[in-house]
N, C-alpha and C. Protein backbone atom coordinates (compact mmCIF):
# COMPACT_ATOMS: atom_id res chain seq x y z
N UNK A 1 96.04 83.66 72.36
CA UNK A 1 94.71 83.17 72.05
C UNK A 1 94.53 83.15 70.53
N UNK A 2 93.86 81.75 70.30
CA UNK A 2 93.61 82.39 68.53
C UNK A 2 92.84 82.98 68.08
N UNK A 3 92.67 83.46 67.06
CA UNK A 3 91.67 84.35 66.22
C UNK A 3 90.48 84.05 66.53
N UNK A 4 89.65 82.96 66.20
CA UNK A 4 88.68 82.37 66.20
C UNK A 4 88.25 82.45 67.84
N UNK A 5 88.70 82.42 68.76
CA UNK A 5 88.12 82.98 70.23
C UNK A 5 88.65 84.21 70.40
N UNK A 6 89.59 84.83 69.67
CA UNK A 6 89.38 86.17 70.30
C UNK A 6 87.95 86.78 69.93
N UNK A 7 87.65 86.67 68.48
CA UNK A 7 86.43 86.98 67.65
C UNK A 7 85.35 86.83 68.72
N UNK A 8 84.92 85.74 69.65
CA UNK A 8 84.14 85.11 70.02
C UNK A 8 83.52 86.27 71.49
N UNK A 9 85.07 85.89 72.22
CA UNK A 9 85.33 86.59 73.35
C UNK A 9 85.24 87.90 73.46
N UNK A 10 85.47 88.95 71.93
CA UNK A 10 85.60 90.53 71.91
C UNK A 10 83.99 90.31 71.57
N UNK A 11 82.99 90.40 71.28
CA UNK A 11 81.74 90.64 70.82
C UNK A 11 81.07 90.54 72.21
N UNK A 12 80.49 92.19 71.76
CA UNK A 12 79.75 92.64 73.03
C UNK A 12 78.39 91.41 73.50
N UNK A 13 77.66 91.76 75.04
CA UNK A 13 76.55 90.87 74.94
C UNK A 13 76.03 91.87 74.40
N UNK A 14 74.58 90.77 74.15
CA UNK A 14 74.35 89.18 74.11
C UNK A 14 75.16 87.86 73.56
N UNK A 15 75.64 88.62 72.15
CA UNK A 15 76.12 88.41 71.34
C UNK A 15 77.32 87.02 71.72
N UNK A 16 78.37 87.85 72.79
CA UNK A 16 79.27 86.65 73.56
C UNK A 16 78.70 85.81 73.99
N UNK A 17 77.53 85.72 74.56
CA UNK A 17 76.75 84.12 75.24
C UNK A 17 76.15 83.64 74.24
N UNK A 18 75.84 84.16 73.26
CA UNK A 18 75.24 83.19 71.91
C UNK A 18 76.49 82.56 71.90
N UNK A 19 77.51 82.94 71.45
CA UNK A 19 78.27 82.36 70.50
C UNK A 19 78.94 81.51 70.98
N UNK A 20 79.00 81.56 72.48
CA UNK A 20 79.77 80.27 73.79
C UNK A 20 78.54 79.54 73.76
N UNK A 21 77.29 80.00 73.81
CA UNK A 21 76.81 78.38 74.06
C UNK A 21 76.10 77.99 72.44
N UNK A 22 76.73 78.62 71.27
CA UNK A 22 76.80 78.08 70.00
C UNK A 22 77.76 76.92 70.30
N UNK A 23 79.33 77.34 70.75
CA UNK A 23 79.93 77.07 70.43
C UNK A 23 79.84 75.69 71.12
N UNK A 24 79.53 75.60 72.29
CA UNK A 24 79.59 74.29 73.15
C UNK A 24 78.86 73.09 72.32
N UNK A 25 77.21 73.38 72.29
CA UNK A 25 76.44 72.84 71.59
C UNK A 25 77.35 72.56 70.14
N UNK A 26 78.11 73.01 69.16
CA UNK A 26 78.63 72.55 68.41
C UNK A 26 79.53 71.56 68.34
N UNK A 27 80.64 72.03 69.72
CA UNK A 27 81.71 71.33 69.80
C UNK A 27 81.03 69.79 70.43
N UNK A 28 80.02 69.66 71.18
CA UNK A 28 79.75 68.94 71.85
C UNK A 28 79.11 67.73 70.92
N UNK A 29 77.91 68.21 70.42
CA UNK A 29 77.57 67.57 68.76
C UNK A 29 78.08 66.99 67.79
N UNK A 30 78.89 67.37 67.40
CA UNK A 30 79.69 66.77 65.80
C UNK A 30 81.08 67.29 66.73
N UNK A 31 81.37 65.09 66.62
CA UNK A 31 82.90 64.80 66.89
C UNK A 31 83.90 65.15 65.36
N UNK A 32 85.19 65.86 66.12
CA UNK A 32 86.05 65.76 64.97
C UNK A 32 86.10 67.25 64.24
N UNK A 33 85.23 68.19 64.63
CA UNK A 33 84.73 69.49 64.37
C UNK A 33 86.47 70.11 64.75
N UNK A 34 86.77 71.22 63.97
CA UNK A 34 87.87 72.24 64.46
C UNK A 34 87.50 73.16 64.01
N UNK A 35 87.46 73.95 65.46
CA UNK A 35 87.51 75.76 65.06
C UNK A 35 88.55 76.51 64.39
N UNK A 36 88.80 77.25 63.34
CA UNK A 36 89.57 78.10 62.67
C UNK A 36 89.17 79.37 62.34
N UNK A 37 89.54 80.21 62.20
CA UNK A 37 89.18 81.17 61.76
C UNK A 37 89.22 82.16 59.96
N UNK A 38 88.62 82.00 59.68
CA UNK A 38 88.46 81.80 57.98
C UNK A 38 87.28 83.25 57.39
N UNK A 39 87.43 83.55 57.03
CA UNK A 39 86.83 85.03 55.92
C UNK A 39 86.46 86.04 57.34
N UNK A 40 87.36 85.95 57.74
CA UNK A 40 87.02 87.50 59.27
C UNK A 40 85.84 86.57 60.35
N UNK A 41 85.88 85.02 59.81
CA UNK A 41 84.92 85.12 61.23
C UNK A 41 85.20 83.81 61.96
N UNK A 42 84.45 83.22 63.10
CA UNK A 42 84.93 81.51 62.99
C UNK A 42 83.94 80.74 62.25
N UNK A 43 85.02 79.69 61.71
CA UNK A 43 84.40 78.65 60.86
C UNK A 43 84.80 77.33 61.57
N UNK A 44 84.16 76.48 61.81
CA UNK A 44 84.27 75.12 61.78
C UNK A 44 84.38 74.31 60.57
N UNK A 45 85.57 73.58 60.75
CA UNK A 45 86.12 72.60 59.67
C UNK A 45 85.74 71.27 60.05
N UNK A 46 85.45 70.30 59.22
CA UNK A 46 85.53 68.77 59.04
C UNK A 46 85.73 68.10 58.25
N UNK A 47 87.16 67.12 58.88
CA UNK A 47 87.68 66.25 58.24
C UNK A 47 88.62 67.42 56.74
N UNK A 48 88.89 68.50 57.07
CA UNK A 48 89.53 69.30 56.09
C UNK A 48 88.99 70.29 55.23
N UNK A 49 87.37 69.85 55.23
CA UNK A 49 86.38 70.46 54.64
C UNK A 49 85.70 71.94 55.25
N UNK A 50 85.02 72.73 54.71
CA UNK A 50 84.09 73.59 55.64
C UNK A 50 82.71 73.11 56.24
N UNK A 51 82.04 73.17 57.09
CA UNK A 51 80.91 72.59 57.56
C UNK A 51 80.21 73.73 58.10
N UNK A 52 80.43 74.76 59.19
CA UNK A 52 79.38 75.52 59.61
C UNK A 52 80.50 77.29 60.26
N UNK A 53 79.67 78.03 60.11
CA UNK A 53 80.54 79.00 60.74
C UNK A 53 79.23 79.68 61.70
N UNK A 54 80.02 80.33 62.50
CA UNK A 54 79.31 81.65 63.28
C UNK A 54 79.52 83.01 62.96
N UNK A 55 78.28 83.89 62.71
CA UNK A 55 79.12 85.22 62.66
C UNK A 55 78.00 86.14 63.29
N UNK A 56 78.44 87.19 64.32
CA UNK A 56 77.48 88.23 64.51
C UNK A 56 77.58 89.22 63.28
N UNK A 57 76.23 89.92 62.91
CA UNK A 57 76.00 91.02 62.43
C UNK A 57 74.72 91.44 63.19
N UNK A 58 74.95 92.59 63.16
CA UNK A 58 74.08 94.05 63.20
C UNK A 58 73.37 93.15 64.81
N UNK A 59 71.97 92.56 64.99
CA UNK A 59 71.78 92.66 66.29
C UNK A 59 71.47 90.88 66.04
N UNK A 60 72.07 90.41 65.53
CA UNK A 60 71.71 89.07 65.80
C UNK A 60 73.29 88.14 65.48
N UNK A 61 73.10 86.99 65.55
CA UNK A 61 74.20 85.68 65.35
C UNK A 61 73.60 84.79 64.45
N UNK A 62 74.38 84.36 63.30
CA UNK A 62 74.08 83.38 62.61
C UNK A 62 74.70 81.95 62.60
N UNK A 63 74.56 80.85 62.11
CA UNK A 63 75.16 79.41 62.36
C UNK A 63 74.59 79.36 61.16
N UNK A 64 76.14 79.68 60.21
CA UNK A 64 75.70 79.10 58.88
C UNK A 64 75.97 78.04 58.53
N UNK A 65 75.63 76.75 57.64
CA UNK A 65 75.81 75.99 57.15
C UNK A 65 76.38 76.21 55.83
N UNK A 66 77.48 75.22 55.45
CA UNK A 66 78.06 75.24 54.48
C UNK A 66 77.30 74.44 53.28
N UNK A 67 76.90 73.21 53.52
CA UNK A 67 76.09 72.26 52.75
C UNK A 67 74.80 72.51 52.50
N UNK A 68 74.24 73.46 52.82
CA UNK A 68 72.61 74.04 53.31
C UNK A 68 72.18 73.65 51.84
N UNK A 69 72.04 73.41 50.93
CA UNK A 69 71.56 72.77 49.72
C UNK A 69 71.02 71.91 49.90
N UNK A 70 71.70 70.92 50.80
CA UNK A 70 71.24 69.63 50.87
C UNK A 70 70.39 69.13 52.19
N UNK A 71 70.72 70.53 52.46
CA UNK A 71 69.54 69.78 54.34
C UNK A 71 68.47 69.99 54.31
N UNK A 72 67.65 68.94 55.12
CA UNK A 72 66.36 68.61 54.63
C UNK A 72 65.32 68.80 56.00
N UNK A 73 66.05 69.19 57.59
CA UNK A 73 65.10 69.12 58.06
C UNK A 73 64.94 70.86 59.01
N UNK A 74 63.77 71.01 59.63
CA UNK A 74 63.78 72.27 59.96
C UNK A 74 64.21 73.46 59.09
N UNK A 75 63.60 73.63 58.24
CA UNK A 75 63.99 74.97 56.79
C UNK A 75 62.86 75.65 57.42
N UNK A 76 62.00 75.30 57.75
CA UNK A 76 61.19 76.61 58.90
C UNK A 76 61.95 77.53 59.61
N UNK A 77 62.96 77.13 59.73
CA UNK A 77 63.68 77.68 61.01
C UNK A 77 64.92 78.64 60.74
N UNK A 78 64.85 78.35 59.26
CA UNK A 78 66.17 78.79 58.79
C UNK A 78 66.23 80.27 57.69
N UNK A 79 67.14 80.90 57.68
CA UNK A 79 66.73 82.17 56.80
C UNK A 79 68.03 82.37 55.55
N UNK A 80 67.62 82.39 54.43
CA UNK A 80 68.64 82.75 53.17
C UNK A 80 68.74 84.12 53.09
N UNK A 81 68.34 84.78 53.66
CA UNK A 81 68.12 86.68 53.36
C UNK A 81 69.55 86.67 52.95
N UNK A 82 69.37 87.30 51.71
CA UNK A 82 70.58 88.19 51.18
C UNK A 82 71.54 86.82 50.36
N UNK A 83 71.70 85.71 50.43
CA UNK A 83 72.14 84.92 50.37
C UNK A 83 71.62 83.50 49.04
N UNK A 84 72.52 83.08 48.23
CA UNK A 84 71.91 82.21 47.67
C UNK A 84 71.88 80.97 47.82
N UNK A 85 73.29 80.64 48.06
CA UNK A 85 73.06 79.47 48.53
C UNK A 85 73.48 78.68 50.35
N UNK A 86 73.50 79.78 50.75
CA UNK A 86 74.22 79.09 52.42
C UNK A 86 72.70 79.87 52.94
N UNK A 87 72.25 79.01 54.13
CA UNK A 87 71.33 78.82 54.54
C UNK A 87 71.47 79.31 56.42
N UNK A 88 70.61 79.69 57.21
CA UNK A 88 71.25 79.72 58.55
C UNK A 88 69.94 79.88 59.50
N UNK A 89 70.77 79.24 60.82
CA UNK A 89 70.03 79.45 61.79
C UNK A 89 70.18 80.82 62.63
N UNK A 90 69.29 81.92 62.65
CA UNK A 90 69.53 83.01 63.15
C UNK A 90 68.84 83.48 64.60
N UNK A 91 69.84 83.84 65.82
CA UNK A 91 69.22 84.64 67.11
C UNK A 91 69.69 85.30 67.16
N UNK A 92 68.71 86.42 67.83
CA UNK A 92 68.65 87.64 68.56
C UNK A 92 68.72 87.30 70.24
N UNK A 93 68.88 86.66 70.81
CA UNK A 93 69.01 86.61 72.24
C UNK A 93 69.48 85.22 72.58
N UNK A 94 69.98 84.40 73.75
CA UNK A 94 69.74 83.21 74.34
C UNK A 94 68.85 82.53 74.18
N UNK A 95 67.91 83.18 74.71
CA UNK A 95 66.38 82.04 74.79
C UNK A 95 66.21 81.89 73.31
N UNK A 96 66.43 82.44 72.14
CA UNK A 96 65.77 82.02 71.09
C UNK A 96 66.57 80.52 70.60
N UNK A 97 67.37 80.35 71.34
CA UNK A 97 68.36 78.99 70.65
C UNK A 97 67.44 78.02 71.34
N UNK A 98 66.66 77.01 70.26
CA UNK A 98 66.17 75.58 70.77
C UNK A 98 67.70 74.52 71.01
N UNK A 99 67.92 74.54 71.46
CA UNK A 99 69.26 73.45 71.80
C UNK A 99 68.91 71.95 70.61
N UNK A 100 67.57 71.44 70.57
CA UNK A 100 66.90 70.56 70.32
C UNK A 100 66.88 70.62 68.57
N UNK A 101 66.76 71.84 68.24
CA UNK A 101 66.69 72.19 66.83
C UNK A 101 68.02 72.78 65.61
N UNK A 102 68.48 73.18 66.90
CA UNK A 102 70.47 73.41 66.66
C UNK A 102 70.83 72.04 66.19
N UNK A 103 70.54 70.96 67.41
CA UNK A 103 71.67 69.88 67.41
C UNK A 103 70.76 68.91 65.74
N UNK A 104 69.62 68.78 65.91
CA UNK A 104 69.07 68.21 64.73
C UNK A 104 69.29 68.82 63.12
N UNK A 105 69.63 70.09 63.03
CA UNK A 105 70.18 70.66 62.07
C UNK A 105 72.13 70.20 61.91
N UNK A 106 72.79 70.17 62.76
CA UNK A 106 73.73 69.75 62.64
C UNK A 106 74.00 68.27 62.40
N UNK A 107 73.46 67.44 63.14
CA UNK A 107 73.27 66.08 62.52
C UNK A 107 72.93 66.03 61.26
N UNK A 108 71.70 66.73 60.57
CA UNK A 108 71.20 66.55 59.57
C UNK A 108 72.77 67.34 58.19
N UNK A 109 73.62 68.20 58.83
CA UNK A 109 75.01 68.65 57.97
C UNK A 109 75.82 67.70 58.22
N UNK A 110 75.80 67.04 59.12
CA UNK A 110 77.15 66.15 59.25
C UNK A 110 76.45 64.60 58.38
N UNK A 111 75.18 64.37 57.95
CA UNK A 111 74.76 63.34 57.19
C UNK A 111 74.81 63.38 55.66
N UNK A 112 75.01 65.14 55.12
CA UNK A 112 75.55 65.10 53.98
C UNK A 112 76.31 65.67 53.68
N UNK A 113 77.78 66.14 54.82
CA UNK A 113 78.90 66.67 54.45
C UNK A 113 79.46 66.26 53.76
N UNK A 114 79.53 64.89 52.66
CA UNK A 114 80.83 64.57 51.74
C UNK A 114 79.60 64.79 50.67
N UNK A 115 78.34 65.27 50.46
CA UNK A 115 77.86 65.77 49.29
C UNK A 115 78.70 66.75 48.70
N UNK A 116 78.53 67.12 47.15
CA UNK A 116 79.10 67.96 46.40
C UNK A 116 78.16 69.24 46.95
N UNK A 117 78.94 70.78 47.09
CA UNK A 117 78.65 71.72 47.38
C UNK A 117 76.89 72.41 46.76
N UNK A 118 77.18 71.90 45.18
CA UNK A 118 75.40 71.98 44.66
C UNK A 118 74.83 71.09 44.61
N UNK A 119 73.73 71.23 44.79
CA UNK A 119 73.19 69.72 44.75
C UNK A 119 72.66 70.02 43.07
């Protein structure tokens, strides 16, 4: 198995069903996406580039964006804590994932993934 699902698969619940139905909703969303595993956690690559990763800490899961500089929709939704420039969508359980607000944030990264990293 590779890294990037063992990571996925060893994380206690909740934590494992976030990150499978992160992962679906991702894979399913943005064609051309590859999972790897990159700084201890999984990252999704595109087209060679970085685009979004997952990582649990402490009692929640994040879906960070790599381009988060440049995205423009749902920043209500999104939290920089600790962070300057990568941006993320953060749950604490299942139900908190809008499926609806995931996939519109990812469209909205895959519309300025060949932007330069700062804007």
């Amino acid at each position: 198995m590779d890294p990037a699902s063992s990571y996925i698969l060893s994380r206690p619940e909740p934590f494992k069903s976030i990150l499978l139905h992160l992962q679906l909703i991702i894979e399913h969303s943005i064609p051309g996406v590859s999972l790897k595993y990159k700084y201890k956690i999984p990252f999704y690559y595109l087209e060679g580039r970085p685009f979004c990763y997952l990582n649990q800490s402490k009692d929640y899961v994040d879906v960070g964006f790599w381009m988060a500089a440049h995205l423009s929709i749902h920043q209500e939704h999104m939290t920089r804590e600790g962070r300057k420039m990568m941006r993320s969508l953060r749950y604490y359980s299942l139900q908190d994932i809008d499926d609806n607000i995931l996939v519109d944030v990812l469209q909205n990264a895959f519309e300025v993934k060949d932007q330069k990293f700062y804007k």
